[in-house]
C-alpha atoms as a PDB file:
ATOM      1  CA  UNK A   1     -20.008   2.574   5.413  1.00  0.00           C
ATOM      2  CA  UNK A   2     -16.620   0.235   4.835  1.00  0.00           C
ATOM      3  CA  UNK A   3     -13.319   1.845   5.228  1.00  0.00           C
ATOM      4  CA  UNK A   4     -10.140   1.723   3.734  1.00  0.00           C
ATOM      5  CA  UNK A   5      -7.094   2.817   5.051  1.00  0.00           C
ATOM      6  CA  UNK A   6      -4.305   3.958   2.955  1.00  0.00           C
ATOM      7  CA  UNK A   7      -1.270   3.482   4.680  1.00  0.00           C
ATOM      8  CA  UNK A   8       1.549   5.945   2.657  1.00  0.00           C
ATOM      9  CA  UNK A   9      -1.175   8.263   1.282  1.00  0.00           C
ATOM     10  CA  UNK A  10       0.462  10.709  -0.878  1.00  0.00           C
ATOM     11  CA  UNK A  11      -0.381  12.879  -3.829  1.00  0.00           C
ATOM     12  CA  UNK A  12      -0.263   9.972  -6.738  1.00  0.00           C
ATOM     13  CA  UNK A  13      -1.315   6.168  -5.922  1.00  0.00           C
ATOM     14  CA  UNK A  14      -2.291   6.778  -2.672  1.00  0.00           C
ATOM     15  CA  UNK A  15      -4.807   9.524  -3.202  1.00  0.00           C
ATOM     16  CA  UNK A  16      -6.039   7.674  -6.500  1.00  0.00           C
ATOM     17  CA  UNK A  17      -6.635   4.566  -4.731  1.00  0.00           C
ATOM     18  CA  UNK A  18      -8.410   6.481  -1.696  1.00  0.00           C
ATOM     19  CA  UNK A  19     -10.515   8.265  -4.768  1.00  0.00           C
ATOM     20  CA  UNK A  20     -11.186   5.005  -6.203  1.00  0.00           C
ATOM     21  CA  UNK A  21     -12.599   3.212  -3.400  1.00  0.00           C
ATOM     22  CA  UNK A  22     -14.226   6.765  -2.182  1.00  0.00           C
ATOM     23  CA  UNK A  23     -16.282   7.217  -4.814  1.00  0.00           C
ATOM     24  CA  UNK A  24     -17.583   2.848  -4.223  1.00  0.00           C
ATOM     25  CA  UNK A  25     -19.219   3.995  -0.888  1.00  0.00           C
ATOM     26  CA  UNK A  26     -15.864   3.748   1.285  1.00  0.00           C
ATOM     27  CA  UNK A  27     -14.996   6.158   3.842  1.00  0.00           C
ATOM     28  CA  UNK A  28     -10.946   6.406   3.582  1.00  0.00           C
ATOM     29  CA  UNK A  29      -8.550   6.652   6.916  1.00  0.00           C
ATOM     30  CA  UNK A  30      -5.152   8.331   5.277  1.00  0.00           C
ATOM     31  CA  UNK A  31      -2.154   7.040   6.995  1.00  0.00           C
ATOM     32  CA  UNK A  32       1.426   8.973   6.278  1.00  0.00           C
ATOM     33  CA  UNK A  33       3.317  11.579   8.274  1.00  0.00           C
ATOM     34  CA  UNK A  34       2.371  15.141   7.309  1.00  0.00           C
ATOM     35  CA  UNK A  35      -0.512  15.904   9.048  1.00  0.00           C
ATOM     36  CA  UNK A  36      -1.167  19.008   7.306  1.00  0.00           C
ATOM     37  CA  UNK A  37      -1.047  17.258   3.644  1.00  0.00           C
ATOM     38  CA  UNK A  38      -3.326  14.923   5.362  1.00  0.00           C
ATOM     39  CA  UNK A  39      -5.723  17.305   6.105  1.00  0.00           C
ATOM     40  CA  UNK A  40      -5.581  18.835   1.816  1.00  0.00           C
ATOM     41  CA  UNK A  41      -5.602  15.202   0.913  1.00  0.00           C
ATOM     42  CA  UNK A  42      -9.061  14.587   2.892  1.00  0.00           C
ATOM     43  CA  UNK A  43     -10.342  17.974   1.915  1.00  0.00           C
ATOM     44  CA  UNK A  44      -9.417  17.307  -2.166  1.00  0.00           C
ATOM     45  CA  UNK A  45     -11.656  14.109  -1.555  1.00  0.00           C
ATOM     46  CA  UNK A  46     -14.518  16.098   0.273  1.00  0.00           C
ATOM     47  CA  UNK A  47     -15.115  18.049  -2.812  1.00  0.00           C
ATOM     48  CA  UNK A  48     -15.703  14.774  -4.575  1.00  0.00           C
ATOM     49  CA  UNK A  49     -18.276  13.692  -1.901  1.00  0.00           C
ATOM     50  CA  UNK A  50     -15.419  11.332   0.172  1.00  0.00           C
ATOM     51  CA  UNK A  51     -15.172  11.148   3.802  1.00  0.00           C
ATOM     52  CA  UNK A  52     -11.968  10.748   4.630  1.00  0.00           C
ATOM     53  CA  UNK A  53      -9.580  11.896   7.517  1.00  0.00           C
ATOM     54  CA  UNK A  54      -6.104  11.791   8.333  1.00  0.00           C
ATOM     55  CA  UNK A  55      -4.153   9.643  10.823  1.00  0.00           C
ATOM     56  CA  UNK A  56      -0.722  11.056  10.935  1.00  0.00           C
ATOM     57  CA  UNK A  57       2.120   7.993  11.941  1.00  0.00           C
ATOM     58  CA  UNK A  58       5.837   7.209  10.652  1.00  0.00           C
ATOM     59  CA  UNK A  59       5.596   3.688   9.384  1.00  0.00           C
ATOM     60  CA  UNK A  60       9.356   3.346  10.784  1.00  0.00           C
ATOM     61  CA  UNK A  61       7.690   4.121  14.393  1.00  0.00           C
ATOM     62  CA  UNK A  62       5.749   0.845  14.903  1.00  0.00           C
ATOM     63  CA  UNK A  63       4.210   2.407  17.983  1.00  0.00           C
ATOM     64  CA  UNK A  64       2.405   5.117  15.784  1.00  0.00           C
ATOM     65  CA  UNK A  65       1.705   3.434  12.690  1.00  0.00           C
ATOM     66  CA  UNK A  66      -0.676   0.902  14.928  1.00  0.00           C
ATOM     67  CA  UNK A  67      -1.773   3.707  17.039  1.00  0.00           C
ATOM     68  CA  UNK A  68      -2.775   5.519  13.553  1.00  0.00           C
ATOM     69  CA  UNK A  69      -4.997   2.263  12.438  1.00  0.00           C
ATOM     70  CA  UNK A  70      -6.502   2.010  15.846  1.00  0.00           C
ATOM     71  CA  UNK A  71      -7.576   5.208  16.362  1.00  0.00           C
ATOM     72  CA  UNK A  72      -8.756   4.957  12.546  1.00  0.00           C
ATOM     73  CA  UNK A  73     -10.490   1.858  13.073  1.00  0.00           C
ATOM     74  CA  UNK A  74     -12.349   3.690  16.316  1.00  0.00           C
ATOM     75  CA  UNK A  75     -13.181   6.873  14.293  1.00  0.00           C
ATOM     76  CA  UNK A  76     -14.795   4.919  11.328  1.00  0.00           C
ATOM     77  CA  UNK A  77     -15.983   1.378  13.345  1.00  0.00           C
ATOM     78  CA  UNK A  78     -13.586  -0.837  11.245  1.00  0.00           C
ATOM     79  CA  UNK A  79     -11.418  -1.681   8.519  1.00  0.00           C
ATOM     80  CA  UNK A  80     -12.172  -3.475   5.992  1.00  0.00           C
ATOM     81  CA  UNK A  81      -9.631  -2.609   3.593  1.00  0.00           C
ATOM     82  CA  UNK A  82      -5.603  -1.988   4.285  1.00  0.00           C
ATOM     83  CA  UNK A  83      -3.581  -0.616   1.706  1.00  0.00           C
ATOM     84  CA  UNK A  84       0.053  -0.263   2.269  1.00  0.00           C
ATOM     85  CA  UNK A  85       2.086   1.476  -0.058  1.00  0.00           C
ATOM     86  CA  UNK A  86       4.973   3.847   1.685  1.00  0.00           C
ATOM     87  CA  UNK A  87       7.086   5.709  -0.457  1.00  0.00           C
ATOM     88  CA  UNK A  88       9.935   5.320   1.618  1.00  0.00           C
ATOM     89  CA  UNK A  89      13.575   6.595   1.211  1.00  0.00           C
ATOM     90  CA  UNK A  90      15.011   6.725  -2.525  1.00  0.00           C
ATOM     91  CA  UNK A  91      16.898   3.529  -3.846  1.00  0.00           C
ATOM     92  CA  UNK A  92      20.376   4.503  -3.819  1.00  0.00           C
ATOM     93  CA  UNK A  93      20.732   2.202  -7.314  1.00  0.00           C
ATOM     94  CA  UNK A  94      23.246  -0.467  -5.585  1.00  0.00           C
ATOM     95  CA  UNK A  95      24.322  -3.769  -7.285  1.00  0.00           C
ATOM     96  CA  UNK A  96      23.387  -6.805  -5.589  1.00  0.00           C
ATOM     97  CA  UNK A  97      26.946  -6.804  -5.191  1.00  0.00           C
ATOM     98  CA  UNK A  98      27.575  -3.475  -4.166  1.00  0.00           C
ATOM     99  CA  UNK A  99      24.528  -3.146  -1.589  1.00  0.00           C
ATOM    100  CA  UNK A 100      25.857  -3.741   1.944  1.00  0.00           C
ATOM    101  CA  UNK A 101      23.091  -5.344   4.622  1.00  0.00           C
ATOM    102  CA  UNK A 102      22.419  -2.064   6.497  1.00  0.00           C
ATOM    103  CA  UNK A 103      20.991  -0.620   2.657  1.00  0.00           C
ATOM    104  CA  UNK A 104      19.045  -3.389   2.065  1.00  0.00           C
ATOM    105  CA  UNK A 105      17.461  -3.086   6.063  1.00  0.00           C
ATOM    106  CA  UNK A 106      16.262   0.123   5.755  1.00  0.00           C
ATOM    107  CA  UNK A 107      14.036  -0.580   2.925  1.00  0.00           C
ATOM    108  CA  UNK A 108      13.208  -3.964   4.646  1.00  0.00           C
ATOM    109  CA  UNK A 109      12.071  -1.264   7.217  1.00  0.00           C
ATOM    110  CA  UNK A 110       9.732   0.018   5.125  1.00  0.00           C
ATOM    111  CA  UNK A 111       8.405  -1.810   2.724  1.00  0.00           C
ATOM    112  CA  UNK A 112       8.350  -5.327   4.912  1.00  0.00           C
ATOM    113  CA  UNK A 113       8.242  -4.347   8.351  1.00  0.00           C
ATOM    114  CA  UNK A 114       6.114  -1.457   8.406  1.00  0.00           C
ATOM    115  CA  UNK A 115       3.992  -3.965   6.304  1.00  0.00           C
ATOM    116  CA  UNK A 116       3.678  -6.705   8.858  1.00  0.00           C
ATOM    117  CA  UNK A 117       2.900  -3.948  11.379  1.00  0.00           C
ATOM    118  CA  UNK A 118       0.177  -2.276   9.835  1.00  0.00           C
ATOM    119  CA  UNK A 119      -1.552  -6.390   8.666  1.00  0.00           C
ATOM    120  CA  UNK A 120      -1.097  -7.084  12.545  1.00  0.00           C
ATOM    121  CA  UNK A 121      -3.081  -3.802  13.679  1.00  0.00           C
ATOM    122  CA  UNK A 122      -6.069  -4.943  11.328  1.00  0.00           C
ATOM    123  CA  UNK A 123      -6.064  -8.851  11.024  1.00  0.00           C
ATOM    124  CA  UNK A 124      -7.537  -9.805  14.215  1.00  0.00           C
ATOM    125  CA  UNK A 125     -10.895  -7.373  13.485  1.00  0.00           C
ATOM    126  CA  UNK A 126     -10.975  -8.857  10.028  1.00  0.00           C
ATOM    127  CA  UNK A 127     -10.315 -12.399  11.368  1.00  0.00           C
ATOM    128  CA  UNK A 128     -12.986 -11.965  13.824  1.00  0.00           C
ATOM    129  CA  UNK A 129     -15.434 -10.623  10.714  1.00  0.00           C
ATOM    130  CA  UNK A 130     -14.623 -13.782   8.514  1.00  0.00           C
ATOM    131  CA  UNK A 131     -13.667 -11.261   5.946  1.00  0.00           C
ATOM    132  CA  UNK A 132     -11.479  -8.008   5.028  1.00  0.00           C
ATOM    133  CA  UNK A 133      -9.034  -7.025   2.256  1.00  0.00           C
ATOM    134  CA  UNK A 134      -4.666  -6.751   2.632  1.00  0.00           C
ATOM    135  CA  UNK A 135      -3.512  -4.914  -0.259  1.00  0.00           C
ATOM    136  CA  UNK A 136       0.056  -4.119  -0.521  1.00  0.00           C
ATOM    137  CA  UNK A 137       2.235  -2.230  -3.370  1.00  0.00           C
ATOM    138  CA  UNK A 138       5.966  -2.822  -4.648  1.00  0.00           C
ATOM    139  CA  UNK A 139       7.534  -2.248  -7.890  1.00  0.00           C
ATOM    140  CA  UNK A 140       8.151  -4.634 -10.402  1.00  0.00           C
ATOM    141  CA  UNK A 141      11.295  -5.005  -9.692  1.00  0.00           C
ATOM    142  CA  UNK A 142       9.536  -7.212  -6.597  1.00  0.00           C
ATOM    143  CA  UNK A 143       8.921  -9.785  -9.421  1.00  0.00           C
ATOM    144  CA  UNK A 144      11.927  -9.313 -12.105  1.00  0.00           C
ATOM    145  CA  UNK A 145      14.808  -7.329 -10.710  1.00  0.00           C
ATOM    146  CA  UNK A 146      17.213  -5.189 -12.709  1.00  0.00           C
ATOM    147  CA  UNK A 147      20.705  -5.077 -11.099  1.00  0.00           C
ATOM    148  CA  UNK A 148      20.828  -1.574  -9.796  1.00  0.00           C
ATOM    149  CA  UNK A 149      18.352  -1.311  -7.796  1.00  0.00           C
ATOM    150  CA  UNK A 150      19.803  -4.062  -6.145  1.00  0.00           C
ATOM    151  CA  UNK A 151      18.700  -2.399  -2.482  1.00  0.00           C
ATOM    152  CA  UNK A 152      14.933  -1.896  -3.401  1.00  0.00           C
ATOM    153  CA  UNK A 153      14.739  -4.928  -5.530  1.00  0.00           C
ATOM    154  CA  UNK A 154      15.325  -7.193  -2.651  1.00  0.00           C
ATOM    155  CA  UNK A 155      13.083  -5.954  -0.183  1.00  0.00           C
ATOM    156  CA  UNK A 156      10.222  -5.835  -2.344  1.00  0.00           C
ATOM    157  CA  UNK A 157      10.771  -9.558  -3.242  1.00  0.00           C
ATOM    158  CA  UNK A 158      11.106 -10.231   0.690  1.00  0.00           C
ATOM    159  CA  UNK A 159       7.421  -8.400   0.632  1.00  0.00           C
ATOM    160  CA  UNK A 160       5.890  -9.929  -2.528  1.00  0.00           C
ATOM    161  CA  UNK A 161       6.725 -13.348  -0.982  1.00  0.00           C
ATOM    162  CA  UNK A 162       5.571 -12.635   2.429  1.00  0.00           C
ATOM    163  CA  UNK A 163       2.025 -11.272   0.967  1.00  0.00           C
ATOM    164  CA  UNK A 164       1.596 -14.063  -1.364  1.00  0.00           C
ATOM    165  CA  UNK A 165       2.051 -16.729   1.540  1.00  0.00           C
ATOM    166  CA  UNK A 166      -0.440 -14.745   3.706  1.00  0.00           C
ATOM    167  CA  UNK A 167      -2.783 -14.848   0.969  1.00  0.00           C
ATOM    168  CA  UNK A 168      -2.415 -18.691   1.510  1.00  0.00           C
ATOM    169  CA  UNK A 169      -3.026 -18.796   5.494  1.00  0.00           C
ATOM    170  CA  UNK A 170      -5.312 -16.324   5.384  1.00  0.00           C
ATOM    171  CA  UNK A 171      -7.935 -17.347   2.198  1.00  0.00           C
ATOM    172  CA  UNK A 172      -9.461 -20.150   3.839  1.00  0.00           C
ATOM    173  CA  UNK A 173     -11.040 -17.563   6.386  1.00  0.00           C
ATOM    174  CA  UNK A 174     -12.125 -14.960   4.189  1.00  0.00           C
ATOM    175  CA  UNK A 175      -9.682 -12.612   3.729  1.00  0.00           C
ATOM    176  CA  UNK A 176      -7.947 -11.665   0.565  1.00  0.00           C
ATOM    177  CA  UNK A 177      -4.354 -10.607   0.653  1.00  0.00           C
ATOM    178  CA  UNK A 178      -3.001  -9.277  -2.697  1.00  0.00           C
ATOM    179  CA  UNK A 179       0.323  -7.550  -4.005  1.00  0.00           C
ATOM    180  CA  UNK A 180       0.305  -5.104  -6.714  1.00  0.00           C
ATOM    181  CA  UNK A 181       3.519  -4.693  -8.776  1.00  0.00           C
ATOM    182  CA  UNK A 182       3.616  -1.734 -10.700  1.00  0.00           C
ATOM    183  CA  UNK A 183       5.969  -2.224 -13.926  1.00  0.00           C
ATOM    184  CA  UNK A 184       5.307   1.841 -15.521  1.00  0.00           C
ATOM    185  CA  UNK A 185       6.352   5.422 -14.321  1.00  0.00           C
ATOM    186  CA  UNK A 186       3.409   6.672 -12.884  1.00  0.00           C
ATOM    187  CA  UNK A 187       2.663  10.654 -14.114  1.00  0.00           C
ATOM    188  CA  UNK A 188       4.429  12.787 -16.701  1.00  0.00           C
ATOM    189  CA  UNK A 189       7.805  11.962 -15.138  1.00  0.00           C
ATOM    190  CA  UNK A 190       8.764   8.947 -17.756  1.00  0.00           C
ATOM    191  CA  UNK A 191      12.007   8.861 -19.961  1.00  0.00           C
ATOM    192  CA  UNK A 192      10.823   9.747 -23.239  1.00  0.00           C
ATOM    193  CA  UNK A 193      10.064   5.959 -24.635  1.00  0.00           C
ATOM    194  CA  UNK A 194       9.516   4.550 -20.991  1.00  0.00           C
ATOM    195  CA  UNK A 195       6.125   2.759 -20.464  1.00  0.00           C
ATOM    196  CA  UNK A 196       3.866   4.827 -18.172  1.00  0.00           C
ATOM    197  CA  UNK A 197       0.196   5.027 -17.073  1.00  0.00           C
ATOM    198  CA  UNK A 198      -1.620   7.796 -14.373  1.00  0.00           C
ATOM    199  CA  UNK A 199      -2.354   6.686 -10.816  1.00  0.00           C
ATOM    200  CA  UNK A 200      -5.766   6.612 -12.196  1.00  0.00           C
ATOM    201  CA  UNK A 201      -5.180   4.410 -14.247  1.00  0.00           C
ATOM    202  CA  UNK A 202      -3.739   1.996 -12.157  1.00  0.00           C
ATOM    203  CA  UNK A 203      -6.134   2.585  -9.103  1.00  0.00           C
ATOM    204  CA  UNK A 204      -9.069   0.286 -10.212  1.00  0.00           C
ATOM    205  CA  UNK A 205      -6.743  -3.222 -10.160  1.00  0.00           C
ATOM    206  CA  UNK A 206      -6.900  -2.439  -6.365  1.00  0.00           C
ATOM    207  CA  UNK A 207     -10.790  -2.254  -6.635  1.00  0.00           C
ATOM    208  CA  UNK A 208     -10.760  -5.521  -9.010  1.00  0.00           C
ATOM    209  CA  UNK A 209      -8.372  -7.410  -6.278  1.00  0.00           C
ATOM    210  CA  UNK A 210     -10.742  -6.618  -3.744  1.00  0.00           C
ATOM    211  CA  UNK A 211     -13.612  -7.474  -5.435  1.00  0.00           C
ATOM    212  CA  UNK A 212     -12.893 -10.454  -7.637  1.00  0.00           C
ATOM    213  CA  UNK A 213     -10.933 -12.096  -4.570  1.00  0.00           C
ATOM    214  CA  UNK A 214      -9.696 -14.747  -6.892  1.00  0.00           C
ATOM    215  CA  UNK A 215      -5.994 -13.365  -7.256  1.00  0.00           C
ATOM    216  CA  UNK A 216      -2.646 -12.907  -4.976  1.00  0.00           C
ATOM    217  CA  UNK A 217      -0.870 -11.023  -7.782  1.00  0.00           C
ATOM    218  CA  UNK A 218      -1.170  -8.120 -10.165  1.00  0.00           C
ATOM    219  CA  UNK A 219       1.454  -7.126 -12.364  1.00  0.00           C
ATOM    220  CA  UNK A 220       0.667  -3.597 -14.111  1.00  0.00           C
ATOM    221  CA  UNK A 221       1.760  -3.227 -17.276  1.00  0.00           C
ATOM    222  CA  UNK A 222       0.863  -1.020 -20.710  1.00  0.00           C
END
């Protein structure tokens, strides 16, 4: 069976998009650092008839986060499909002007470096396949930014840009690379008034992106 490894698995997209592709004939590798919540994560999807494990790493420990997808890719005999979507630490809703360099760095560290890491554990199996899927998640701030989240804002442009240009190296060999910006609350969480939508709800763009392979960009809106 193909794999997909969700790198930031957690109880909302990441367990809906592991679901998602689950239940299309993947086997899912869940990448994020609790192993224990792993371990309910891959036994909520057994019940649905999922195979999935869990690969404990800290996507700010380069070291472990490629250890995690190697040792995935060994357990399941590939990758075909890398999702990346890290929670990462809370914006701490800074102007542009107000956000010093070291704010904006750490969530560089996540959401752009940890990215590049995780695309450089995979690519060179998918490059020697002639195919494979890079999926990666921001807000939509990533695409129209609101001033204060001036910190978060920025480093999801950095990673919107950066996946959109690898989608242009990278499509004349096969492989589709694809950013998802998500524009609702997901859950029951929303302002009263605020646009929202469930994680499964949002889940099957992922599916379309890797299936349709015509795209670079999906922004999710209701």
């Amino acid at each position: 069976m193909p794999t997909i490894a969700v790198v930031g698995a957690g109880p909302g997209m990441g367990l809906a998009i592991a679901r998602t592709f689950g239940l299309k004939g993947f086997d899912v590798a869940l990448i994020a650092r609790n192993a224990e919540r792993l371990d309910g994560f891959a036994g909520q999807l057994a019940t649905q008839g999922v195979t999935a494990k869990g690969f404990p790493a800290d996507v700010l420990d380069r070291d472990s986060l490629t250890k995690a997808l190697t040792d995935a890719a060994e357990h399941f005999g590939g990758i075909e499909v890398l999702e990346y979507s890290p929670g990462g630490p809370e914006p701490k809703f800074l102007t542009p002007a107000k956000a010093a360099p070291e704010d904006v760095d750490l969530q560089m560290q996540y959401l752009v470096y940890g990215a590049m890491t995780a695309t450089r554990a995979v690519l060179p199996a998918m490059r020697a396949a002639g195919t494979g899927t890079l999926l990666f998640t921001t807000g939509a701030g990533s695409v129209d930014p609101t001033p204060m989240l001036g910190d978060i804002n920025t480093a999801g442009a950095a990673l919107r840009n950066w996946v959109i240009n690898l989608h242009k190296e990278l499509e004349p060999e096969g492989i589709q690379a694809a950013h998802v910006a998500i524009g609702v609350w997901i859950g029951d969480r929303a302002p009263e008034g605020a646009p929202a939508a469930t994680a499964d709800q949002i889940s099957p763009v992922y599916w379309e992106l890797h299936t349709h392979r015509d795209q670079a960009e999906r922004i999710f809106t209701v």
